[in-house]
Protein backbone atom coordinates (compact mmCIF):
# COMPACT_ATOMS: atom_id res chain seq x y z
CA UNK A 1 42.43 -91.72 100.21
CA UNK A 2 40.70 -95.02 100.46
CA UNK A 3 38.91 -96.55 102.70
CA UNK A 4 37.87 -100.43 103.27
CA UNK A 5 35.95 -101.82 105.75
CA UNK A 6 35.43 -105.57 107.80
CA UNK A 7 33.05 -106.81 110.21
CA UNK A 8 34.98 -108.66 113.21
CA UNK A 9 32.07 -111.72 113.46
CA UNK A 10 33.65 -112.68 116.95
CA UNK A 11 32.32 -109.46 118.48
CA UNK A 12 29.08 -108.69 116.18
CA UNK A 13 25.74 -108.89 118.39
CA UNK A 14 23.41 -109.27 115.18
CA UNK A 15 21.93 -105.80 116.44
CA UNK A 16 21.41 -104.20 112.82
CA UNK A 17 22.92 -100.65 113.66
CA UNK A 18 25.41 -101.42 110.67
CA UNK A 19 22.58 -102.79 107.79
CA UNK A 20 20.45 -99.43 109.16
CA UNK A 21 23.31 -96.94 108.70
CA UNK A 22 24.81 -98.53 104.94
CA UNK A 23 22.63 -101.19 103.75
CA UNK A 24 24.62 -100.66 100.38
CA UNK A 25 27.98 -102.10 102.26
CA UNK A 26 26.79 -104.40 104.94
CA UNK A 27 24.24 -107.68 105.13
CA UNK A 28 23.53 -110.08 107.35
CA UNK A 29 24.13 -113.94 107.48
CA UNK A 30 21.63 -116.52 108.55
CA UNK A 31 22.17 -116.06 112.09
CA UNK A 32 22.20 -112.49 111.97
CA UNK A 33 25.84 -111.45 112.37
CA UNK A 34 26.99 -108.70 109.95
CA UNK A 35 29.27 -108.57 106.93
CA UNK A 36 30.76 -107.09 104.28
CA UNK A 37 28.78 -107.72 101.15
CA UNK A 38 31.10 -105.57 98.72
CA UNK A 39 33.73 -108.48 99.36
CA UNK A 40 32.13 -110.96 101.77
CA UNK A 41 33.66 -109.80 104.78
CA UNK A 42 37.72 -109.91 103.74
CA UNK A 43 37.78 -106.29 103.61
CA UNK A 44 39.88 -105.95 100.21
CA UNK A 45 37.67 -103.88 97.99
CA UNK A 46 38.03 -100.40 98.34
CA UNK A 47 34.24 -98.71 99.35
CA UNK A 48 32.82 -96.16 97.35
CA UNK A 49 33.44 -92.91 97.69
CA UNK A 50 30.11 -92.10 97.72
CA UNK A 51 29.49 -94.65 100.92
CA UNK A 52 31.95 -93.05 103.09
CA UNK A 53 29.59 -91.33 104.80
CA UNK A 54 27.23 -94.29 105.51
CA UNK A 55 30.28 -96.10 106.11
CA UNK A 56 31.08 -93.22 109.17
CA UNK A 57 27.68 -93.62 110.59
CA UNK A 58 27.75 -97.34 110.77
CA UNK A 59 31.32 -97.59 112.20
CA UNK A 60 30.59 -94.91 115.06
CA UNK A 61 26.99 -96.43 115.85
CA UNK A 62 27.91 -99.91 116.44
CA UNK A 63 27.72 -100.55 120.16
CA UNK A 64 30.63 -103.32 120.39
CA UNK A 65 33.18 -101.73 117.61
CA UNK A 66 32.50 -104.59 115.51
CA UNK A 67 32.47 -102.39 112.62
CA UNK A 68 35.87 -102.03 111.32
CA UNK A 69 37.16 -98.93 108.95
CA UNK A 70 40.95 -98.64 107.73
CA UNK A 71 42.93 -96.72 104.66
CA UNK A 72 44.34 -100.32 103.77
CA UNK A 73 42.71 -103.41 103.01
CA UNK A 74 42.23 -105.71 105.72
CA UNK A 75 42.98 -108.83 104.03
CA UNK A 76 40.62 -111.21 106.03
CA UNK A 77 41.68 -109.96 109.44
CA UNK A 78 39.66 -107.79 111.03
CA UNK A 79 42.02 -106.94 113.61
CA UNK A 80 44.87 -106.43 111.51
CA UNK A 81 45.28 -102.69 112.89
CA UNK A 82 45.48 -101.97 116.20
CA UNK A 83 43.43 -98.65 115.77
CA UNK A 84 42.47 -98.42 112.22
CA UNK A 85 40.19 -95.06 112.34
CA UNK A 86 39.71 -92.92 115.54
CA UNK A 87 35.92 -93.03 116.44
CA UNK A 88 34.48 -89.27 116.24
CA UNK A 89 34.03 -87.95 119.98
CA UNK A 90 30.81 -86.81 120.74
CA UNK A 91 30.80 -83.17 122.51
């Protein structure tokens, strides 16, 4: 199945977790705050299968949930699901 991803800018701290994990999906703008750059943040273009994994990393890493992950396209809104993906629990 696929999977697309969004950066919610409102709650992004600019703390690179994101651009560390999958520098292939996500960027930075000039003040730091993280996007999208497969389809500048709207989070309509499915990711590569081959990302997923990077993809995983980023979205469990980032400290404020900024990093959004869904089976459906976002369509601009980064809060468009109320719990997109489950975060992995850590044992």
């Amino acid at each position: 199945m696929g999977k697309y991803t969004m950066i919610d800018k409102e709650t992004c701290i600019a703390c690179g977790t994101c651009g560390a994990a999958a520098p292939d999906i996500y960027d930075y703008d000039d003040e730091g705050i993280a996007f999208v750059k497969l389809d500048d943040n709207e989070g309509v273009i499915e990711v590569p299968e081959m990302l997923h994994e990077d993809m995983i990393d980023a979205f469990e890493g980032c400290p404020t949930e900024s990093v959004k992950v869904a089976e459906e396209p976002f369509d601009g809104n980064a809060n468009k699901f109320e719990c997109p993906i489950v975060r992995a629990h850590s044992e």
